[in-house]
PDB file of N, CA and C in Angstrom:
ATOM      1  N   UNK A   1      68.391  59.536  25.130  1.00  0.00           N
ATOM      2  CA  UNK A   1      67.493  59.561  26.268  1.00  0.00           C
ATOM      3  C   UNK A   1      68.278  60.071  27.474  1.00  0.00           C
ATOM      4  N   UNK A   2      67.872  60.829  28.227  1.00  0.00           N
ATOM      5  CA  UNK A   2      68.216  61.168  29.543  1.00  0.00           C
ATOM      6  C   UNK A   2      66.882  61.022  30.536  1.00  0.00           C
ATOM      7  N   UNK A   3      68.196  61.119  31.784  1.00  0.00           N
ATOM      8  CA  UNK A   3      67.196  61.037  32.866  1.00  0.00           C
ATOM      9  C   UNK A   3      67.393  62.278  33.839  1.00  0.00           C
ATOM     10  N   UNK A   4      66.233  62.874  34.570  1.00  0.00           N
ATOM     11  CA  UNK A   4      66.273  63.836  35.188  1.00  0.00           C
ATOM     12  C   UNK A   4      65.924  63.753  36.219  1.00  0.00           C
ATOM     13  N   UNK A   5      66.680  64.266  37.215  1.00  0.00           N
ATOM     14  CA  UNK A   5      66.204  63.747  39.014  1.00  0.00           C
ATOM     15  C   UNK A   5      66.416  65.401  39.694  1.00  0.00           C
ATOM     16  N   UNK A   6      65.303  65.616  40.679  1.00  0.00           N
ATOM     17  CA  UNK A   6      65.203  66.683  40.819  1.00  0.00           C
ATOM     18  C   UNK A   6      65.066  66.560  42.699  1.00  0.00           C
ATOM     19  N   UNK A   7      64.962  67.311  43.384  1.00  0.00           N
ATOM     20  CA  UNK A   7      64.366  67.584  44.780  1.00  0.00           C
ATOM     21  C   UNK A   7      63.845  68.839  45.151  1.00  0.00           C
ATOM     22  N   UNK A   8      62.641  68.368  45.545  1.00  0.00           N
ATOM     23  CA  UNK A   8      61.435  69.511  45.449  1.00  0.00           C
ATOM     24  C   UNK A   8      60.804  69.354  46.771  1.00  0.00           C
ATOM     25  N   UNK A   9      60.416  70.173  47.436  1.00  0.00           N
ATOM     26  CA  UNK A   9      59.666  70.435  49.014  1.00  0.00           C
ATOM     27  C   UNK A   9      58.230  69.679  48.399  1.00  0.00           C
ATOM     28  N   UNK A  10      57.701  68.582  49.233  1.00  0.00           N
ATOM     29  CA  UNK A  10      56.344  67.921  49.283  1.00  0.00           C
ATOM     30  C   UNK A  10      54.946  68.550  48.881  1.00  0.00           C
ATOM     31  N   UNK A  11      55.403  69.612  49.411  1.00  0.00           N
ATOM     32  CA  UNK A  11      53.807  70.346  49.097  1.00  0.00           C
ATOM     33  C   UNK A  11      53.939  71.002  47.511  1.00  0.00           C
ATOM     34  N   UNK A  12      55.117  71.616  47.295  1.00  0.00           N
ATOM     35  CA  UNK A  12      55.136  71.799  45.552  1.00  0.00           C
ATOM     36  C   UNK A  12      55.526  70.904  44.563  1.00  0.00           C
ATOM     37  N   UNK A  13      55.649  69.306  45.007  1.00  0.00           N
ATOM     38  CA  UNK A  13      55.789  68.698  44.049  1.00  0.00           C
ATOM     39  C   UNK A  13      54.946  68.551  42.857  1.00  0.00           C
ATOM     40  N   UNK A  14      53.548  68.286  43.013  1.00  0.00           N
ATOM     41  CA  UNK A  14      53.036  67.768  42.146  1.00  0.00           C
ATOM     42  C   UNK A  14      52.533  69.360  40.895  1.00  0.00           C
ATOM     43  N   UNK A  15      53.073  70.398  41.362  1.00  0.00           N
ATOM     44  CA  UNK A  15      52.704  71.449  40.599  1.00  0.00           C
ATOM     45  C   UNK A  15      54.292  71.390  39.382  1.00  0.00           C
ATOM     46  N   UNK A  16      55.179  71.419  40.221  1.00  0.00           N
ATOM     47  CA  UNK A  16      56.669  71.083  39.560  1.00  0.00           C
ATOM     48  C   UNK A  16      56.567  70.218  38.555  1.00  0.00           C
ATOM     49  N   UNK A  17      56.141  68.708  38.897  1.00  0.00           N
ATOM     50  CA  UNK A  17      55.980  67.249  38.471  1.00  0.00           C
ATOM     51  C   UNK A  17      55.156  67.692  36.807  1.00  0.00           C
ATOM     52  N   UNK A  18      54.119  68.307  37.085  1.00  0.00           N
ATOM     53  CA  UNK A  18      52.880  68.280  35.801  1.00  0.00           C
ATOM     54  C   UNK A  18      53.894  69.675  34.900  1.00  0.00           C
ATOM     55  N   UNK A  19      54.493  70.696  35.312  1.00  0.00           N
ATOM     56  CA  UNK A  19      54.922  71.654  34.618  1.00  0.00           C
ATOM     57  C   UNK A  19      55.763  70.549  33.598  1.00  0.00           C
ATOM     58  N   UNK A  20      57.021  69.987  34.514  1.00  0.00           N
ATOM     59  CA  UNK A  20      57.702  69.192  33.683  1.00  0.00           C
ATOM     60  C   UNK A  20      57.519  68.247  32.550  1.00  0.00           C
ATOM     61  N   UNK A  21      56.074  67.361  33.296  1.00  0.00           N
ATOM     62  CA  UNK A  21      55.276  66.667  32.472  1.00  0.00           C
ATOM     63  C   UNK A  21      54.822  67.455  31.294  1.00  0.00           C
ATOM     64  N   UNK A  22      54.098  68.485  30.958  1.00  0.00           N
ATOM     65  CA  UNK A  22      53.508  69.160  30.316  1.00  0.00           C
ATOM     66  C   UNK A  22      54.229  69.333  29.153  1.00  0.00           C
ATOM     67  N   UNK A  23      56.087  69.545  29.075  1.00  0.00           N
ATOM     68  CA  UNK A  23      56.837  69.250  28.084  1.00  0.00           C
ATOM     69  C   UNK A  23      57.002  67.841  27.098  1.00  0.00           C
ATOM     70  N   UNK A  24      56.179  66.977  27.678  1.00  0.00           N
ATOM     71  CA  UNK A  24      56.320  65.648  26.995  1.00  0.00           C
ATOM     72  C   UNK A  24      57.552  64.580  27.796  1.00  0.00           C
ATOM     73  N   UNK A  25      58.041  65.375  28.691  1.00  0.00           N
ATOM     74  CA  UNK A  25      59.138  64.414  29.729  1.00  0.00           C
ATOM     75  C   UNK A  25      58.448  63.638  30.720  1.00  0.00           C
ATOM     76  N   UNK A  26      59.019  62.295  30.810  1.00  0.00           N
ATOM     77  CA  UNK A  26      58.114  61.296  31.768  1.00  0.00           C
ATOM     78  C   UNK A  26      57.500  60.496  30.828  1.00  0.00           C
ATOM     79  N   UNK A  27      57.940  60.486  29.253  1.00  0.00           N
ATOM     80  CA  UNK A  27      56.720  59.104  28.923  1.00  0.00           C
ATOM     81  C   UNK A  27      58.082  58.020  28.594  1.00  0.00           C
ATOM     82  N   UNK A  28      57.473  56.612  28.727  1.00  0.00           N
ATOM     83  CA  UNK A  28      57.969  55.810  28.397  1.00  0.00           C
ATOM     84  C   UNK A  28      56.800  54.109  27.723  1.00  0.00           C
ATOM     85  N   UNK A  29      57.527  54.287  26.283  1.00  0.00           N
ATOM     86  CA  UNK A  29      56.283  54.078  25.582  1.00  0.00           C
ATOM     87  C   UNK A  29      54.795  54.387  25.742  1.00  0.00           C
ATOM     88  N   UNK A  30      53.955  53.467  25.620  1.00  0.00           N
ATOM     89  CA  UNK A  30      52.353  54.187  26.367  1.00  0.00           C
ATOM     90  C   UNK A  30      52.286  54.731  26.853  1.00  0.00           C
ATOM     91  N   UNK A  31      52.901  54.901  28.240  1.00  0.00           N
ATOM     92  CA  UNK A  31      52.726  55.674  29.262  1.00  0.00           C
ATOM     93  C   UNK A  31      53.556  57.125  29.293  1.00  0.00           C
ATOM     94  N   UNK A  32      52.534  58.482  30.182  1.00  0.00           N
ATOM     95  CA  UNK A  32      52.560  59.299  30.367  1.00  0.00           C
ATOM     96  C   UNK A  32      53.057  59.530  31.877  1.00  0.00           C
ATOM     97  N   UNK A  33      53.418  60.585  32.180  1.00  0.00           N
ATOM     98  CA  UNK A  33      53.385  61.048  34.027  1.00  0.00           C
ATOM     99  C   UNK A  33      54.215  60.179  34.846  1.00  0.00           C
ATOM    100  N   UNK A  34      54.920  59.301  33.955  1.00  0.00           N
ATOM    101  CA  UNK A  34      55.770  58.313  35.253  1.00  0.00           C
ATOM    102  C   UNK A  34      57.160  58.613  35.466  1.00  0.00           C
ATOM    103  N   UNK A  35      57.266  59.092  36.807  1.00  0.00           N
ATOM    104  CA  UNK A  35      58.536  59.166  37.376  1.00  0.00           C
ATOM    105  C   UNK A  35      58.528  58.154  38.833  1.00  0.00           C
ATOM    106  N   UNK A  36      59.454  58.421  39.447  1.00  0.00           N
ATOM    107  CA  UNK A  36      59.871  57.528  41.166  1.00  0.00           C
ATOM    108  C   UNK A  36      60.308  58.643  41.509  1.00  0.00           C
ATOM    109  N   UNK A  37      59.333  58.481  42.991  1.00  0.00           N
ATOM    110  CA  UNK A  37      59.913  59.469  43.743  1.00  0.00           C
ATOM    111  C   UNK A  37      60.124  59.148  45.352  1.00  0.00           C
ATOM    112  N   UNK A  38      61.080  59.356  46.188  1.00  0.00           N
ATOM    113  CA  UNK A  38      61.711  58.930  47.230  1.00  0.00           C
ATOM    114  C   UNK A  38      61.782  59.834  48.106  1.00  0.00           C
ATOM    115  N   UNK A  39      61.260  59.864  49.238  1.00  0.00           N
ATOM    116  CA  UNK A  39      60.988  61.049  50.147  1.00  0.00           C
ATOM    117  C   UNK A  39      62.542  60.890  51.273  1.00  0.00           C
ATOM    118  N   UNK A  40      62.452  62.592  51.638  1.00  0.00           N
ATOM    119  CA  UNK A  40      64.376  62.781  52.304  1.00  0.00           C
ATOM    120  C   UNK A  40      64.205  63.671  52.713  1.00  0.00           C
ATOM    121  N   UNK A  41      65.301  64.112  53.106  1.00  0.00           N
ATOM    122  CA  UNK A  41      65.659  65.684  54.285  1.00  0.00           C
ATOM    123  C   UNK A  41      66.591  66.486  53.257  1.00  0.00           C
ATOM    124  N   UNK A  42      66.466  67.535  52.515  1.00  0.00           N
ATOM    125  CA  UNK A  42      67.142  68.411  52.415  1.00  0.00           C
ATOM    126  C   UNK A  42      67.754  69.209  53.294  1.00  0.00           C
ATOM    127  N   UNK A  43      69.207  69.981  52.946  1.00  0.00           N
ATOM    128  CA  UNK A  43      69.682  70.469  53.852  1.00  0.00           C
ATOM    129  C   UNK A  43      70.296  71.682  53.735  1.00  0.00           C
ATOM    130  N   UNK A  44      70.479  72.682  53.964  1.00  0.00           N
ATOM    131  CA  UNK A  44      71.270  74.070  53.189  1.00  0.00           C
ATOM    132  C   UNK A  44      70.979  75.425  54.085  1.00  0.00           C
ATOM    133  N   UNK A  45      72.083  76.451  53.833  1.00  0.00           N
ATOM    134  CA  UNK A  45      72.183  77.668  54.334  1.00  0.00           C
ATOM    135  C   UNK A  45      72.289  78.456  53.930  1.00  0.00           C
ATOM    136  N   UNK A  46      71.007  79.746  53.616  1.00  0.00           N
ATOM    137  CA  UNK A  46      71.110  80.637  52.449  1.00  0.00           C
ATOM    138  C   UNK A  46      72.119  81.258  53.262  1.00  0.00           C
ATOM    139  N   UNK A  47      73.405  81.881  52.048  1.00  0.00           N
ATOM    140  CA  UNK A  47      74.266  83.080  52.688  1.00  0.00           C
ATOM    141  C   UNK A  47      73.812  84.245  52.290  1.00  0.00           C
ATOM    142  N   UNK A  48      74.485  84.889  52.753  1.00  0.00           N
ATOM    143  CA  UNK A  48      74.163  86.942  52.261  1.00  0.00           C
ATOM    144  C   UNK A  48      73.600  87.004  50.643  1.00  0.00           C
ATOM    145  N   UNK A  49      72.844  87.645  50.261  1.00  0.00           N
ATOM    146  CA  UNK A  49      72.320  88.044  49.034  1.00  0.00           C
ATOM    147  C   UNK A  49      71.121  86.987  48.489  1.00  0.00           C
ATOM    148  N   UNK A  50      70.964  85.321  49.208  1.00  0.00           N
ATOM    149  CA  UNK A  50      70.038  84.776  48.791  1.00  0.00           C
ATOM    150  C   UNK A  50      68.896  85.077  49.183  1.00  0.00           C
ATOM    151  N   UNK A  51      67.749  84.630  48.995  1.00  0.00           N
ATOM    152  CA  UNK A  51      66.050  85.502  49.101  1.00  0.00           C
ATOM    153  C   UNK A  51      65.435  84.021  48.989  1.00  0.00           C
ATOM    154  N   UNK A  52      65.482  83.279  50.491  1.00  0.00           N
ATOM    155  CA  UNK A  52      65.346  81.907  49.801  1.00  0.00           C
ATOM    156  C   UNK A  52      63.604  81.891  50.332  1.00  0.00           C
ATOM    157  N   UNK A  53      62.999  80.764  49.937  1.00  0.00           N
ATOM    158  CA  UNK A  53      62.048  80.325  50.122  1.00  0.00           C
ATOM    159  C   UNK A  53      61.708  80.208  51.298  1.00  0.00           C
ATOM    160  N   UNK A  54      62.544  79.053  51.836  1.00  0.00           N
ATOM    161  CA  UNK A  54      62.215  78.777  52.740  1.00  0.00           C
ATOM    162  C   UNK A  54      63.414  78.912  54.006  1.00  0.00           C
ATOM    163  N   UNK A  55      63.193  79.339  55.427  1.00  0.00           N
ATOM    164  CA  UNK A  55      64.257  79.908  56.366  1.00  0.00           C
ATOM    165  C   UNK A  55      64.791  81.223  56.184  1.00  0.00           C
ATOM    166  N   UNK A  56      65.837  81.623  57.190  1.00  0.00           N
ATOM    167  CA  UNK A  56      66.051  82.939  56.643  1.00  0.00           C
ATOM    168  C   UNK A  56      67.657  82.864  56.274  1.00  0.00           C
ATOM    169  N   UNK A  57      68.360  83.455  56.069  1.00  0.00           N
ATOM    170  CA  UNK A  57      69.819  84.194  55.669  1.00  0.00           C
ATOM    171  C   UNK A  57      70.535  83.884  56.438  1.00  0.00           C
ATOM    172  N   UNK A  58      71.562  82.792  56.822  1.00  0.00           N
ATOM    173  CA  UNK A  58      72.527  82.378  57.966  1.00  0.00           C
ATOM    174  C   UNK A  58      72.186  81.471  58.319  1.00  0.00           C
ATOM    175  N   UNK A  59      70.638  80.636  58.687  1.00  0.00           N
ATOM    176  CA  UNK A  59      70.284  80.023  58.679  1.00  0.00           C
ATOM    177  C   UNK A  59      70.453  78.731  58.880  1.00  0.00           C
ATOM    178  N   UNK A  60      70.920  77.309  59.386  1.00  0.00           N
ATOM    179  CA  UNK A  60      70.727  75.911  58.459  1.00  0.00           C
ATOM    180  C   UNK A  60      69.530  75.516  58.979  1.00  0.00           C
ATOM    181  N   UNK A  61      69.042  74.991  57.529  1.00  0.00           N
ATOM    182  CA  UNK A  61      67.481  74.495  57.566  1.00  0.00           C
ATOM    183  C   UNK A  61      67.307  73.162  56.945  1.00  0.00           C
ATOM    184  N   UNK A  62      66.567  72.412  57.395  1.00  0.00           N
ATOM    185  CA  UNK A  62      66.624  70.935  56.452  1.00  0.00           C
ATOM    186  C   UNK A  62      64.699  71.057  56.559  1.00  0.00           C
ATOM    187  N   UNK A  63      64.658  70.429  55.122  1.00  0.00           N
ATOM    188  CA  UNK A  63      63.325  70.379  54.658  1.00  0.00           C
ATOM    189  C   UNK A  63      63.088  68.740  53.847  1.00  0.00           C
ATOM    190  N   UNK A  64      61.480  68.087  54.421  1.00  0.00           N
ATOM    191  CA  UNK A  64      60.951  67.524  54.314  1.00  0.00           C
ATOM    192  C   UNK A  64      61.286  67.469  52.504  1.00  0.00           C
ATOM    193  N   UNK A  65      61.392  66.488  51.704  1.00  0.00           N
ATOM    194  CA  UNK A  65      61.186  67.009  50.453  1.00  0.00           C
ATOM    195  C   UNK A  65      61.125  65.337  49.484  1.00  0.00           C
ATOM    196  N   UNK A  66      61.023  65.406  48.329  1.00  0.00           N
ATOM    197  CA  UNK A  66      60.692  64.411  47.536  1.00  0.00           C
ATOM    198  C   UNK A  66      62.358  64.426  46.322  1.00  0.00           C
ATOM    199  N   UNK A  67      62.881  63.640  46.264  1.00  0.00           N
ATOM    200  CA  UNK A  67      63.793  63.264  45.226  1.00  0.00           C
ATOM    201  C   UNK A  67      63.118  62.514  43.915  1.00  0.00           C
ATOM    202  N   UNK A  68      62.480  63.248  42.848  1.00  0.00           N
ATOM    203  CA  UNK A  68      61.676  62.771  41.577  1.00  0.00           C
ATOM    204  C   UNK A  68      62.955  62.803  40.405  1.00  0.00           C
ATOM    205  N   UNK A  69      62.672  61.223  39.905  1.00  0.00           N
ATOM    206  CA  UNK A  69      63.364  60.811  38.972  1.00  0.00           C
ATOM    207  C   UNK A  69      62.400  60.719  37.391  1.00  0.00           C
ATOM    208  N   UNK A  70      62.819  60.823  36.546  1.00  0.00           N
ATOM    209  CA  UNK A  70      62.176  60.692  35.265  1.00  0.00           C
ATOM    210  C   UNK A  70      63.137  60.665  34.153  1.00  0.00           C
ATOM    211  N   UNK A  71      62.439  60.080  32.953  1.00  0.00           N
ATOM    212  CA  UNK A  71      63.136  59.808  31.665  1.00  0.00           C
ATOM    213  C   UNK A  71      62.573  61.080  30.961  1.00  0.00           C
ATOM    214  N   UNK A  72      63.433  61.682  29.921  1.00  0.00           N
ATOM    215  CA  UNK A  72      63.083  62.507  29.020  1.00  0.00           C
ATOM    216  C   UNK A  72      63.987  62.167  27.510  1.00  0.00           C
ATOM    217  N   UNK A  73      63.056  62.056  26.805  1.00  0.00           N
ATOM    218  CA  UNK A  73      63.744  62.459  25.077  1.00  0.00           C
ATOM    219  C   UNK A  73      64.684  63.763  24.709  1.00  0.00           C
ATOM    220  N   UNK A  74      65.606  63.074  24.124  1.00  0.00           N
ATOM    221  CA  UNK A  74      66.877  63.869  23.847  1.00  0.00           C
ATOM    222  C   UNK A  74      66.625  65.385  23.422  1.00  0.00           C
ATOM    223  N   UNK A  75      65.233  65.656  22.778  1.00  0.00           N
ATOM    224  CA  UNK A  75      64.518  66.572  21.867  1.00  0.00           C
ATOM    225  C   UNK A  75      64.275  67.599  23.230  1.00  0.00           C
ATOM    226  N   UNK A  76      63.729  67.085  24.273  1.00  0.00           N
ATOM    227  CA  UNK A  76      62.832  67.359  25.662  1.00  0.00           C
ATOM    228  C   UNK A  76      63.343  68.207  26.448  1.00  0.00           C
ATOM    229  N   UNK A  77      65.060  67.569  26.675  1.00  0.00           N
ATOM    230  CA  UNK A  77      65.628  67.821  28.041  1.00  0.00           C
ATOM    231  C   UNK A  77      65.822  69.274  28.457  1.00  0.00           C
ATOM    232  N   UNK A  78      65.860  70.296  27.390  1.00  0.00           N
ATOM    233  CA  UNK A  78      66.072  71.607  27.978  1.00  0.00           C
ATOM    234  C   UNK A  78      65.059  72.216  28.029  1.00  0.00           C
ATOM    235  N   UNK A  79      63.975  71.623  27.302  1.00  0.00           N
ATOM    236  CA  UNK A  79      62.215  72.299  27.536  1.00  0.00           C
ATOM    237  C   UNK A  79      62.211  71.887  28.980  1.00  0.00           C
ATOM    238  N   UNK A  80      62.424  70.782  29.414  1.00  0.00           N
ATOM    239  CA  UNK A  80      61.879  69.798  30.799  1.00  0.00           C
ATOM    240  C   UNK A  80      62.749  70.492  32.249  1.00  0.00           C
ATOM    241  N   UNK A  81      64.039  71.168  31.808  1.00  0.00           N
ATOM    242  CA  UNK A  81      64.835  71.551  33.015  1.00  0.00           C
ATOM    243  C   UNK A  81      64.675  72.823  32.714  1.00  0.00           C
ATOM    244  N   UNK A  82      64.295  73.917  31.713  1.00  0.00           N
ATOM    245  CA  UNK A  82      63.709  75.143  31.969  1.00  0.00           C
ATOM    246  C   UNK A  82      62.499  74.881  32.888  1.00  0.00           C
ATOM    247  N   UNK A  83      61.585  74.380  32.405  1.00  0.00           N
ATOM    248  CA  UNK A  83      60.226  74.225  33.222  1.00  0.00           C
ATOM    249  C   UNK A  83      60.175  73.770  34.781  1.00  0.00           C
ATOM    250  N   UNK A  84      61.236  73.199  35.078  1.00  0.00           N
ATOM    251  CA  UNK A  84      61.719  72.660  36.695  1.00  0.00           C
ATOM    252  C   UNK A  84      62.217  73.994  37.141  1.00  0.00           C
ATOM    253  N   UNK A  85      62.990  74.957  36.366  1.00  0.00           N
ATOM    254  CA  UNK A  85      63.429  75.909  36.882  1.00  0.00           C
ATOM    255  C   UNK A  85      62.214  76.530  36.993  1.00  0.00           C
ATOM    256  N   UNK A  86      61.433  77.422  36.163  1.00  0.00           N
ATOM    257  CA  UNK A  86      60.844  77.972  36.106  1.00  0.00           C
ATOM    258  C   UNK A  86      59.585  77.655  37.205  1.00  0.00           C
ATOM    259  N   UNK A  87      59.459  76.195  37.612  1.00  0.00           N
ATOM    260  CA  UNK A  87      57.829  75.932  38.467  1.00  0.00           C
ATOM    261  C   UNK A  87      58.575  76.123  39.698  1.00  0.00           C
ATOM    262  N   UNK A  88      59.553  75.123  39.897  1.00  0.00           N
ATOM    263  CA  UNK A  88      60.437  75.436  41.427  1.00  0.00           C
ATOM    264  C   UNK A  88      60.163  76.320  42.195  1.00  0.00           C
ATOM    265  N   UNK A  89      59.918  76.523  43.508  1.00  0.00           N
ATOM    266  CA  UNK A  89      59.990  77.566  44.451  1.00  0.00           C
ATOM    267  C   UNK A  89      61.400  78.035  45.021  1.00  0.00           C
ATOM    268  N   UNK A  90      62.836  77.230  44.909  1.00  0.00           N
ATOM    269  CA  UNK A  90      63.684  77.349  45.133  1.00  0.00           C
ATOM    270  C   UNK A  90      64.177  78.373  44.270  1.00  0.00           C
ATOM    271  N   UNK A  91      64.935  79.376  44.656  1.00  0.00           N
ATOM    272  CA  UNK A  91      65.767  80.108  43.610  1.00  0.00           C
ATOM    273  C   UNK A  91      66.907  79.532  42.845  1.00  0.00           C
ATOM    274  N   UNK A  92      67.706  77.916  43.498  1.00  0.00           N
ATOM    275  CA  UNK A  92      68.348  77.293  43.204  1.00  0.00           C
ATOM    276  C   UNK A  92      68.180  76.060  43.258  1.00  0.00           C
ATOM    277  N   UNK A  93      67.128  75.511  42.489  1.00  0.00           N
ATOM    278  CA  UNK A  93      66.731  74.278  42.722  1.00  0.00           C
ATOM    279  C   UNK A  93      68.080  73.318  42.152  1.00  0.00           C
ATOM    280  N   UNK A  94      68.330  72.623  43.005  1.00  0.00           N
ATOM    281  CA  UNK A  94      68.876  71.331  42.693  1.00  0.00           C
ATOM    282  C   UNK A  94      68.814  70.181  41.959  1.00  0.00           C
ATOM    283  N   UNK A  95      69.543  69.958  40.800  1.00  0.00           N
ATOM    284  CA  UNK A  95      69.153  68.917  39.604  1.00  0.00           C
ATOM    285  C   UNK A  95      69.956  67.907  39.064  1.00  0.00           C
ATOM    286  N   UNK A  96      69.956  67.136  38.675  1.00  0.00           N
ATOM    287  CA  UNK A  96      70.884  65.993  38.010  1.00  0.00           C
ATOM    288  C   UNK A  96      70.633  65.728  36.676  1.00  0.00           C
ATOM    289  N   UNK A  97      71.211  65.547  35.924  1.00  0.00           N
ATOM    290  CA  UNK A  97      71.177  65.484  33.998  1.00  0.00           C
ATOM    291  C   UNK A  97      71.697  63.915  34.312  1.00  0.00           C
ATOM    292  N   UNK A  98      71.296  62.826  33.542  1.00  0.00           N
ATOM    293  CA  UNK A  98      72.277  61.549  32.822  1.00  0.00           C
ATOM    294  C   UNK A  98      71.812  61.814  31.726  1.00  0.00           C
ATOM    295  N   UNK A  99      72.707  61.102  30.991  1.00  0.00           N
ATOM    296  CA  UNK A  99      72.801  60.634  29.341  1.00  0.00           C
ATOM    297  C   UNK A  99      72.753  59.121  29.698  1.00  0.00           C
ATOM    298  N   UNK A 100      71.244  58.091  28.895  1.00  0.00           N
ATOM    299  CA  UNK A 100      71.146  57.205  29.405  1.00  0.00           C
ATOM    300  C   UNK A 100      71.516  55.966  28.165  1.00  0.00           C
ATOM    301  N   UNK A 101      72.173  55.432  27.751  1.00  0.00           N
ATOM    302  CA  UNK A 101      72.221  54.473  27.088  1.00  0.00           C
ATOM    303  C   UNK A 101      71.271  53.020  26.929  1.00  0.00           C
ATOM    304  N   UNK A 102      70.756  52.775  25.610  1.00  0.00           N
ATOM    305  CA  UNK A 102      69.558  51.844  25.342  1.00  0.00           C
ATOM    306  C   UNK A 102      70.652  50.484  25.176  1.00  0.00           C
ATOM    307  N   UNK A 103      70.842  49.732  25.806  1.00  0.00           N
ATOM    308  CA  UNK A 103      71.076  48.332  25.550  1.00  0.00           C
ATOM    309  C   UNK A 103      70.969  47.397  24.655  1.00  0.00           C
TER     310      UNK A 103
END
């Protein structure tokens, strides 16, 4: 089992959230779609050659954004962090992998 924690700008979360979901990441037993998510300030400065989303090139910009945590099956995890890449609006979205141990 792993867990996957991501940070995503507010307004594209829940498009991000269901892509990821859509791989089968986020269930834990019965349940479907459950992650925690914790609202924060991102912070960053595209340099020369980035094409970022949001701000321009030189830039520092801090953005409103959501820190979403979720469990995924060992089977899952690279379907579940392609699909974060792939929904993301960031060209470099920011991510965290654990390897979670069952007790």
């Amino acid at each position: 089992m792993y867990k996957l924690a991501f940070f995503v700008p507010i307004k594209d979360a829940e498009s991000v959230k269901e892509a990821i979901f859509a791989t089968g990441a986020g269930r834990i037993g019965d349940y479907e779609a459950c992650c925690f998510q914790t609202l924060g300030t991102g912070q960053f400065r595209p340099l020369d050659g980035a094409n970022p989303h949001i701000g321009q090139v030189g830039d520092l910009e801090q953005v409103e954004e959501l820190k979403v945590e979720l469990v995924c099956k060992d089977s899952l995890i690279r379907d579940a962090v392609a699909a974060l890449k792939a929904a993301h609006p960031y060209e470099e979205p920011a991510y965290d992998v654990w390897t979670l141990e069952e007790i």
